[in-house]
Protein backbone atom coordinates (compact mmCIF):
# COMPACT_ATOMS: atom_id res chain seq x y z
CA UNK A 1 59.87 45.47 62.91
CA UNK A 2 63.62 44.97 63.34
CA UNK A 3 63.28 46.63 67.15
CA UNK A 4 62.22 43.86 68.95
CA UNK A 5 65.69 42.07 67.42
CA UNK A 6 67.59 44.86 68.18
CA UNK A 7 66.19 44.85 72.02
CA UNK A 8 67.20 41.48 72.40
CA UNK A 9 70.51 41.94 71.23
CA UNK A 10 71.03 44.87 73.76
CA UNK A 11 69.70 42.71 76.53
CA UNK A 12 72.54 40.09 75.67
CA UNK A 13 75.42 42.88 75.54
CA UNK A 14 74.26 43.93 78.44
CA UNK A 15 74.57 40.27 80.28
CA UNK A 16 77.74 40.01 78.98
CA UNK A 17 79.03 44.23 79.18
CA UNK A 18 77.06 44.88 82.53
CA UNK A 19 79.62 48.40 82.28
CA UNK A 20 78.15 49.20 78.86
CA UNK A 21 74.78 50.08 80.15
CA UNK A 22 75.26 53.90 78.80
CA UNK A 23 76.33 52.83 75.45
CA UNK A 24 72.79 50.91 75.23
CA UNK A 25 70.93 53.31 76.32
CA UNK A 26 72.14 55.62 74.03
CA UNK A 27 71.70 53.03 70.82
CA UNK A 28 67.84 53.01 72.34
CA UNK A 29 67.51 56.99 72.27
CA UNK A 30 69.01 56.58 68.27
CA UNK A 31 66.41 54.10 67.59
CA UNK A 32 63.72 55.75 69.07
CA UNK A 33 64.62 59.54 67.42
CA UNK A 34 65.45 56.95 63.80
């Protein structure tokens, strides 16, 4: 499935946002409830 792509890509905004931890987290509870 696509998750594993989209993880990866949230690890790398996350390297380069280190402030937009929330914002991930919140993409992850939308993927998980999607």
């Amino acid at each position: 499935m696509a998750l594993e792509y989209w993880v990866e890509f949230f690890e790398d905004l996350q390297h380069i946002r280190g402030r937009s931890n929330n914002t991930v987290m919140a993409y992850r509870r939308d993927l998980e409830l999607y």
